[in-house]
C-alpha atoms as a PDB file:
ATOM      1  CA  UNK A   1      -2.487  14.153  10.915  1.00  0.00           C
ATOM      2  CA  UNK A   2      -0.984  10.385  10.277  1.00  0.00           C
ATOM      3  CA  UNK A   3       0.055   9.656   7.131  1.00  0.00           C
ATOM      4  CA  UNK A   4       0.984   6.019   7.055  1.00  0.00           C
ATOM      5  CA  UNK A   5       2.710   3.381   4.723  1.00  0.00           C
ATOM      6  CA  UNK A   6       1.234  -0.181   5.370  1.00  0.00           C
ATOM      7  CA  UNK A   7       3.866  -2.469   4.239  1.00  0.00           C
ATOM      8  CA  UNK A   8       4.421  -5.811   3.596  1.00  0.00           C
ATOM      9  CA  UNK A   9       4.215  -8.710   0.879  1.00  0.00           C
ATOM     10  CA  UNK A  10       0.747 -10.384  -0.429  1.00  0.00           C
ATOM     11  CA  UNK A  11      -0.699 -11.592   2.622  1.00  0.00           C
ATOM     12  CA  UNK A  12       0.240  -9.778   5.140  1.00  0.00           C
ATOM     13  CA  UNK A  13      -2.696  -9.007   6.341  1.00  0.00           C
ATOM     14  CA  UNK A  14      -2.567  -5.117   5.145  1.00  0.00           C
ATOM     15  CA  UNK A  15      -5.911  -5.149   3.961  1.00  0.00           C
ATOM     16  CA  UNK A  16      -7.401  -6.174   7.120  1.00  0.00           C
ATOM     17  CA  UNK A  17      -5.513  -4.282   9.300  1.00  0.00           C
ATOM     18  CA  UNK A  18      -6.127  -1.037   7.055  1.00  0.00           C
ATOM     19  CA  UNK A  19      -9.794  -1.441   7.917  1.00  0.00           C
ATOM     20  CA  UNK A  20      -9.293  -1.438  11.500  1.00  0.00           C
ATOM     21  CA  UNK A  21      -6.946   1.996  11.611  1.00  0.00           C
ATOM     22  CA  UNK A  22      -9.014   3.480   8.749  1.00  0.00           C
ATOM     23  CA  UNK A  23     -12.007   2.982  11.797  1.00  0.00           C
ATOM     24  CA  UNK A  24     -10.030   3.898  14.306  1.00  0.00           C
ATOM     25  CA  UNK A  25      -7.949   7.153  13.321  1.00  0.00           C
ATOM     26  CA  UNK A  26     -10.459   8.602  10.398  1.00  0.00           C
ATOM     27  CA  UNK A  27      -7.912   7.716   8.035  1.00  0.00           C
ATOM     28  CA  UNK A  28      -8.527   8.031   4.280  1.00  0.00           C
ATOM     29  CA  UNK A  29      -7.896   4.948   2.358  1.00  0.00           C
ATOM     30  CA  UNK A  30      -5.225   5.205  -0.870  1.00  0.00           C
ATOM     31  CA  UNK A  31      -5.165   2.541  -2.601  1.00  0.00           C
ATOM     32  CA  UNK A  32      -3.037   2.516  -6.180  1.00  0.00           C
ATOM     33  CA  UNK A  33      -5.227  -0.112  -7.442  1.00  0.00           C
ATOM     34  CA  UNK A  34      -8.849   1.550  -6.351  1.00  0.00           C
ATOM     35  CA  UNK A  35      -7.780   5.219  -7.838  1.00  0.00           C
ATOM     36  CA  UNK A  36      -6.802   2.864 -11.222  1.00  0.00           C
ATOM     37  CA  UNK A  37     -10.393   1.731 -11.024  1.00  0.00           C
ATOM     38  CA  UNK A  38     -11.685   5.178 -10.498  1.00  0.00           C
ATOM     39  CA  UNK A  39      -9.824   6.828 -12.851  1.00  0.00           C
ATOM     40  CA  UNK A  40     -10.650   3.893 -15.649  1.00  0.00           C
ATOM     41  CA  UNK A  41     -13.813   3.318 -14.603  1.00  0.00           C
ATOM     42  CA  UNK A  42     -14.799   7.317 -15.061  1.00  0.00           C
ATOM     43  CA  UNK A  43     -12.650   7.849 -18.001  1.00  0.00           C
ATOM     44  CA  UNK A  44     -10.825  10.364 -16.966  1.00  0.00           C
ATOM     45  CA  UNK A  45      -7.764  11.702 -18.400  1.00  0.00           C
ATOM     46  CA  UNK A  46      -5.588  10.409 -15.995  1.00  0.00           C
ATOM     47  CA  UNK A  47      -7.565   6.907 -16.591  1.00  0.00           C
ATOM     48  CA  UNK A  48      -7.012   7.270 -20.311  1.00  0.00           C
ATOM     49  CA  UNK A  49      -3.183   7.577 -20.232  1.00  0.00           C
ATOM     50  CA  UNK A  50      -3.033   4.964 -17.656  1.00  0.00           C
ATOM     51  CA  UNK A  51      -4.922   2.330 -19.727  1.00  0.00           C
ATOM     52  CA  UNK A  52      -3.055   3.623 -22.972  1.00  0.00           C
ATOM     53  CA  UNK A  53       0.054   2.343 -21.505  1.00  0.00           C
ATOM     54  CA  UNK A  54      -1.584  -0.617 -19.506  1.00  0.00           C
ATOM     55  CA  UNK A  55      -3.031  -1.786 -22.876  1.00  0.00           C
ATOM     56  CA  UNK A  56       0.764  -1.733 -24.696  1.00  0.00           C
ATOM     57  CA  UNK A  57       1.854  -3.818 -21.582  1.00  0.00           C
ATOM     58  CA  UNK A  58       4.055  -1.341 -19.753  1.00  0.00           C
ATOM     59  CA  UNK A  59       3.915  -0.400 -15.993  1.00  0.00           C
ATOM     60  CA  UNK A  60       1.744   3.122 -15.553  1.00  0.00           C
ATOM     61  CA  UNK A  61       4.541   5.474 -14.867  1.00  0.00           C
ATOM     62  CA  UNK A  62       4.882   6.932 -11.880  1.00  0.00           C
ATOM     63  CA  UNK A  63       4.277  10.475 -12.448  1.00  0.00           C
ATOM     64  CA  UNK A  64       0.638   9.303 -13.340  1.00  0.00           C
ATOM     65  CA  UNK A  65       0.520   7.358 -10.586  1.00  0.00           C
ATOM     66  CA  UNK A  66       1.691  10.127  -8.517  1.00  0.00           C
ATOM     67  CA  UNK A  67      -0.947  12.547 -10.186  1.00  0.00           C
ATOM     68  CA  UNK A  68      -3.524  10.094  -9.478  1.00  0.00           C
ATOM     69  CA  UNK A  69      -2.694  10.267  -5.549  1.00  0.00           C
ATOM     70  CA  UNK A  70      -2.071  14.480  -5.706  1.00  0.00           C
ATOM     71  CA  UNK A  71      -5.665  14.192  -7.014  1.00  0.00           C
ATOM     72  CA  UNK A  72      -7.110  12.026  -4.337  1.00  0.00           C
ATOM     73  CA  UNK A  73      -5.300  13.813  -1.613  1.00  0.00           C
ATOM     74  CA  UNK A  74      -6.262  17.462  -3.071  1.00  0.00           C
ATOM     75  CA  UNK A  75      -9.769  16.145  -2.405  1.00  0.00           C
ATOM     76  CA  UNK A  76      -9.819  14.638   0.790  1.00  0.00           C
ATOM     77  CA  UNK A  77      -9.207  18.029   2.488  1.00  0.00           C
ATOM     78  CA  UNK A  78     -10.954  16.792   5.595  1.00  0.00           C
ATOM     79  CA  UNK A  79      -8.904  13.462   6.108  1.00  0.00           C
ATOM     80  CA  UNK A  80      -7.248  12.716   9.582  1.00  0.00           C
ATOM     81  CA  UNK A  81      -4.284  11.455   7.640  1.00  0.00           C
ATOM     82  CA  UNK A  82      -4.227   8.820   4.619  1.00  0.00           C
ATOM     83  CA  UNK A  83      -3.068   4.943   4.967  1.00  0.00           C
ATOM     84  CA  UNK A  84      -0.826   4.129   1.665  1.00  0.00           C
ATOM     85  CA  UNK A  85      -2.132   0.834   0.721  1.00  0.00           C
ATOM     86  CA  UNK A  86       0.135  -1.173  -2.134  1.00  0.00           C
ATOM     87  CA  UNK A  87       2.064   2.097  -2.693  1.00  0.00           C
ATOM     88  CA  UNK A  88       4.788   3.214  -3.062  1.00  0.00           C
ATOM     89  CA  UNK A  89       6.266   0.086  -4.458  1.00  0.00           C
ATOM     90  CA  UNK A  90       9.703   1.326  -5.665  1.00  0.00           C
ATOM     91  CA  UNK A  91      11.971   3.616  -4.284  1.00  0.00           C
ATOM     92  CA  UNK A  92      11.508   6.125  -7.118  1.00  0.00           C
ATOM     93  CA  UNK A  93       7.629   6.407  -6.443  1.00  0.00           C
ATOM     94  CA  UNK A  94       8.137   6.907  -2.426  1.00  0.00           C
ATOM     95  CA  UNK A  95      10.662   9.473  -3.565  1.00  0.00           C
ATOM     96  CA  UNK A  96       8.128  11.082  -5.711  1.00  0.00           C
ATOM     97  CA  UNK A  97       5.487  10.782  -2.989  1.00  0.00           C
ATOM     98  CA  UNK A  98       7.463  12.562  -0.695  1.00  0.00           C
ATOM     99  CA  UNK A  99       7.983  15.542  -3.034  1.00  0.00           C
ATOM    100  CA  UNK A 100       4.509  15.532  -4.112  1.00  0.00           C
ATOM    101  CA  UNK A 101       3.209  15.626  -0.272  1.00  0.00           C
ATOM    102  CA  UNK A 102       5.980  18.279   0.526  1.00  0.00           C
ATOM    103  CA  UNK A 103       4.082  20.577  -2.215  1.00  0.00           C
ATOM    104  CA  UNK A 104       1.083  20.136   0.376  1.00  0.00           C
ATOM    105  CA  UNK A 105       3.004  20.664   3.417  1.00  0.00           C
ATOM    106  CA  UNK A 106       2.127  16.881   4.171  1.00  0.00           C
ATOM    107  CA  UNK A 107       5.104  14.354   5.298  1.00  0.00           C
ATOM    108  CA  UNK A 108       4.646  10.536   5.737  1.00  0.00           C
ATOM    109  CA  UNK A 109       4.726   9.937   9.240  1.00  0.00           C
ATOM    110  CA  UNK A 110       6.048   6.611   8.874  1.00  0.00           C
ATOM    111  CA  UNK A 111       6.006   2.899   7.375  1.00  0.00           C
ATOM    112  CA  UNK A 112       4.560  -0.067   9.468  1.00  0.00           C
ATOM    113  CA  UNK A 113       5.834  -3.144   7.739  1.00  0.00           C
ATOM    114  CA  UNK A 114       4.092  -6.542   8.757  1.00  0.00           C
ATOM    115  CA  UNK A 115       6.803  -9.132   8.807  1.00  0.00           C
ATOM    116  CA  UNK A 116       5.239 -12.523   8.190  1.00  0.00           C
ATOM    117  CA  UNK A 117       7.162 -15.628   7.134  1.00  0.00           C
ATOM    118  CA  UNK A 118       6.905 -17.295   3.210  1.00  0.00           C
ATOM    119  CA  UNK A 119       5.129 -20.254   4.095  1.00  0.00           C
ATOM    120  CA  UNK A 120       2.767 -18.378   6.089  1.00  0.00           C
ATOM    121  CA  UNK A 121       1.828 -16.032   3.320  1.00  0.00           C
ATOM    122  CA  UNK A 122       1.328 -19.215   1.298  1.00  0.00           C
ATOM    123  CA  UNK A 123      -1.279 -20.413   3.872  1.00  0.00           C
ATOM    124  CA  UNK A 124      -3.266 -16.791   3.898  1.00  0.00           C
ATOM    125  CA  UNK A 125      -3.515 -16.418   0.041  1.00  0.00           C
ATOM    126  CA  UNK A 126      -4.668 -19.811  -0.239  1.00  0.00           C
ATOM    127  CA  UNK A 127      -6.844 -19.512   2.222  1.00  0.00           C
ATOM    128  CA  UNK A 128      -8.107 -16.129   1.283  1.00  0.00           C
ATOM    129  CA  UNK A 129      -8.417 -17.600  -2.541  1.00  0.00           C
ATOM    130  CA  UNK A 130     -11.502 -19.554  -1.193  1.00  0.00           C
ATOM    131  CA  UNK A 131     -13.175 -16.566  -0.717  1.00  0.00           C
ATOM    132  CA  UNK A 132     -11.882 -13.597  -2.880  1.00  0.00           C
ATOM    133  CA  UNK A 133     -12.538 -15.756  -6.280  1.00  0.00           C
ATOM    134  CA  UNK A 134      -9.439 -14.272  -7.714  1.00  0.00           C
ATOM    135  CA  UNK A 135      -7.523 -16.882  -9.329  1.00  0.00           C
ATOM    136  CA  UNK A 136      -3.975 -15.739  -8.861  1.00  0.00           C
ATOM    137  CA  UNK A 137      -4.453 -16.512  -5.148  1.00  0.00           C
ATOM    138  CA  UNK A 138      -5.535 -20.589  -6.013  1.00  0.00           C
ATOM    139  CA  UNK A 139      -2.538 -20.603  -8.529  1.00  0.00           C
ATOM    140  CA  UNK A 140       1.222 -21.620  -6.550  1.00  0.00           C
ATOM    141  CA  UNK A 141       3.239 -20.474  -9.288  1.00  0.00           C
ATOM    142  CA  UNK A 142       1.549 -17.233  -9.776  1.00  0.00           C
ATOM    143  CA  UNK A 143       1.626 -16.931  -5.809  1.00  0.00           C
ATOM    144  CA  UNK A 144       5.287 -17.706  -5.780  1.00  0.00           C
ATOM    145  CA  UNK A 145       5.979 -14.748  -8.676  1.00  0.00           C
ATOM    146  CA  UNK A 146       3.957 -12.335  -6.352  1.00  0.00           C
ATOM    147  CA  UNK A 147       6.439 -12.694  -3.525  1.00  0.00           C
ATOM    148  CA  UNK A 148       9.398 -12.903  -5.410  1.00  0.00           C
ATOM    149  CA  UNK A 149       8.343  -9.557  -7.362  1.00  0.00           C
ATOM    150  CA  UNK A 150       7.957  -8.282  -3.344  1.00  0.00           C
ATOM    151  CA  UNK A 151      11.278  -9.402  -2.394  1.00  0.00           C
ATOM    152  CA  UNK A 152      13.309  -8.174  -4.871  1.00  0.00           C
ATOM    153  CA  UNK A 153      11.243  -4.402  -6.322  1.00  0.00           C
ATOM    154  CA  UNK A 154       9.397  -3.364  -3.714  1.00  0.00           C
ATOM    155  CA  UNK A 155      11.126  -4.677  -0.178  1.00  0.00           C
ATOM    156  CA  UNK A 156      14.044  -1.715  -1.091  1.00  0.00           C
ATOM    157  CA  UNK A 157      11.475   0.888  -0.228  1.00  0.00           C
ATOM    158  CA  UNK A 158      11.680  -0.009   3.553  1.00  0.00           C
ATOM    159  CA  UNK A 159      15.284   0.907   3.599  1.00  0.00           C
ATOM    160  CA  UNK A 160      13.974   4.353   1.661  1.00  0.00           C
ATOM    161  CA  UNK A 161      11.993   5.043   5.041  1.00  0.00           C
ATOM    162  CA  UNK A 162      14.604   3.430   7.332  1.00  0.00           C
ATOM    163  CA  UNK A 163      17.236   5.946   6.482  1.00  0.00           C
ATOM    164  CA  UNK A 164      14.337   8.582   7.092  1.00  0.00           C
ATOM    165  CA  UNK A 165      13.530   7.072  10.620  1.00  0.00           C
ATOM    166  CA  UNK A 166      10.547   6.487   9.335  1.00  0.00           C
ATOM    167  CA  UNK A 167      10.375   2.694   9.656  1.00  0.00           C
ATOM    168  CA  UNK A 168       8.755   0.559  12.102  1.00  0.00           C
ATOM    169  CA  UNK A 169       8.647  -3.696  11.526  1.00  0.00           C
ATOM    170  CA  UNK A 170       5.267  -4.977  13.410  1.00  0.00           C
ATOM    171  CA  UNK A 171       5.428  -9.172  13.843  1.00  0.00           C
ATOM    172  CA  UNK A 172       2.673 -10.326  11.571  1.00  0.00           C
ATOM    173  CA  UNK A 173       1.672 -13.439  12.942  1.00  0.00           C
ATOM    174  CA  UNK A 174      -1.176 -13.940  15.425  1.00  0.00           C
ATOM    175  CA  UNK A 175      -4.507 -12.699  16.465  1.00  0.00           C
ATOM    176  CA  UNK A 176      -5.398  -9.751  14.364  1.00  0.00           C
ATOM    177  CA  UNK A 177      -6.139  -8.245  17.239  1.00  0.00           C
ATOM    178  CA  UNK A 178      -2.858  -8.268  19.132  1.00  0.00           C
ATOM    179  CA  UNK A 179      -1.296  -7.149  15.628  1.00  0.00           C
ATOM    180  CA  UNK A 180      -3.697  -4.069  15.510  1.00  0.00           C
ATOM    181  CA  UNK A 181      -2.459  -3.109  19.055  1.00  0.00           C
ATOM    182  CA  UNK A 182       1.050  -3.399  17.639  1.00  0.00           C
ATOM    183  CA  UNK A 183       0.309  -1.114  15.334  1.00  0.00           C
ATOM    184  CA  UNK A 184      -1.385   1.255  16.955  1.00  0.00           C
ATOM    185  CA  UNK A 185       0.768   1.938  19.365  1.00  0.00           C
ATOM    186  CA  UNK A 186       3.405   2.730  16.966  1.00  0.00           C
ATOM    187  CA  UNK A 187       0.840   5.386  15.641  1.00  0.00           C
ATOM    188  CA  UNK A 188       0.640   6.865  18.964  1.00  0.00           C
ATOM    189  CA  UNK A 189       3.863   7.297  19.409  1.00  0.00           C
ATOM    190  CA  UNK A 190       4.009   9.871  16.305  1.00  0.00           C
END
């Protein structure tokens, strides 16, 4: 069983390279912001006390984000393994993941983080604004926030796996393709 942390900042190229391994290995998607969805989306009472604290402005904690992902994973008993997708994005939540997983006898296996230069990124949101219609990816300012916010909260989590052995930095640039094989083979090696 694989149980992977895609890394890296907006525009990466996480999402389309979590498509590819998801095909590949029979991993299970976990994504923070598609279990918000779920959870709002159903009502549930997870989703409630998320959106309580979403509509005072604060951050959902990360217990009920964590309780949100012990859910999905309880579920998913048949899973090769699960890609994290946009989580964890502190060093408190991957050290709450890895107590919640231990409960499970689960471990991640490690984090694959996709190195790609600033201006770069800048070129990909843009580019992927055209097409995704979100606004925030058309918008420099709001793009520039977006790294920062990666840079300086959520870029400390690779030293959380690093210190755990657990990290692995894949070059980011180039044919998706050669970046997948990259990958992969850094998933083999597990």
């Amino acid at each position: 069983m694989y149980n992977i942390v895609l890394f890296g900042p907006p525009g990466a190229g996480k999402g389309t390279q979590s498509e590819k391994l998801i095909q590949k290995y029979g991993l299970t998607h976990l994504s923070t912001g598609d279990l918000f969805r779920k959870h709002l989306g159903e009502g549930t009472e997870l989703g409630l006390l998320a959106k309580k604290y979403m509509n005072e402005g604060h951050l959902v904690p990360d217990e009920v984000v964590i309780k949100m992902v012990e859910e999905k994973i309880s579920e998913t008993k048949d899973s090769q393994g699960f890609i994290f997708d946009g989580f964890p994005r502190t060093t408190a939540q991957a050290e709450a993941l890895d107590k919640m997983l231990a409960k499970h006898e689960l471990e991640i296996s490690g984090m694959i983080a996709l190195d790609v230069p600033q201006d770069i990124l800048r070129e990909r949101i843009k580019e992927r604004g055209k097409t995704s219609n979100r606004a925030d990816d058309q918008d420099d300012e709001k793009i520039t926030t977006r790294i920062q916010v990666y840079m300086n909260e959520t870029l400390p989590v690779a030293s959380y796996y690093e210190k755990q052995g657990k990290f692995q930095k894949i070059n980011g640039v180039g044919e998706i393709s050669e970046i997948f094989n990259q990958i992969t083979s850094v998933i083999d090696s597990y």
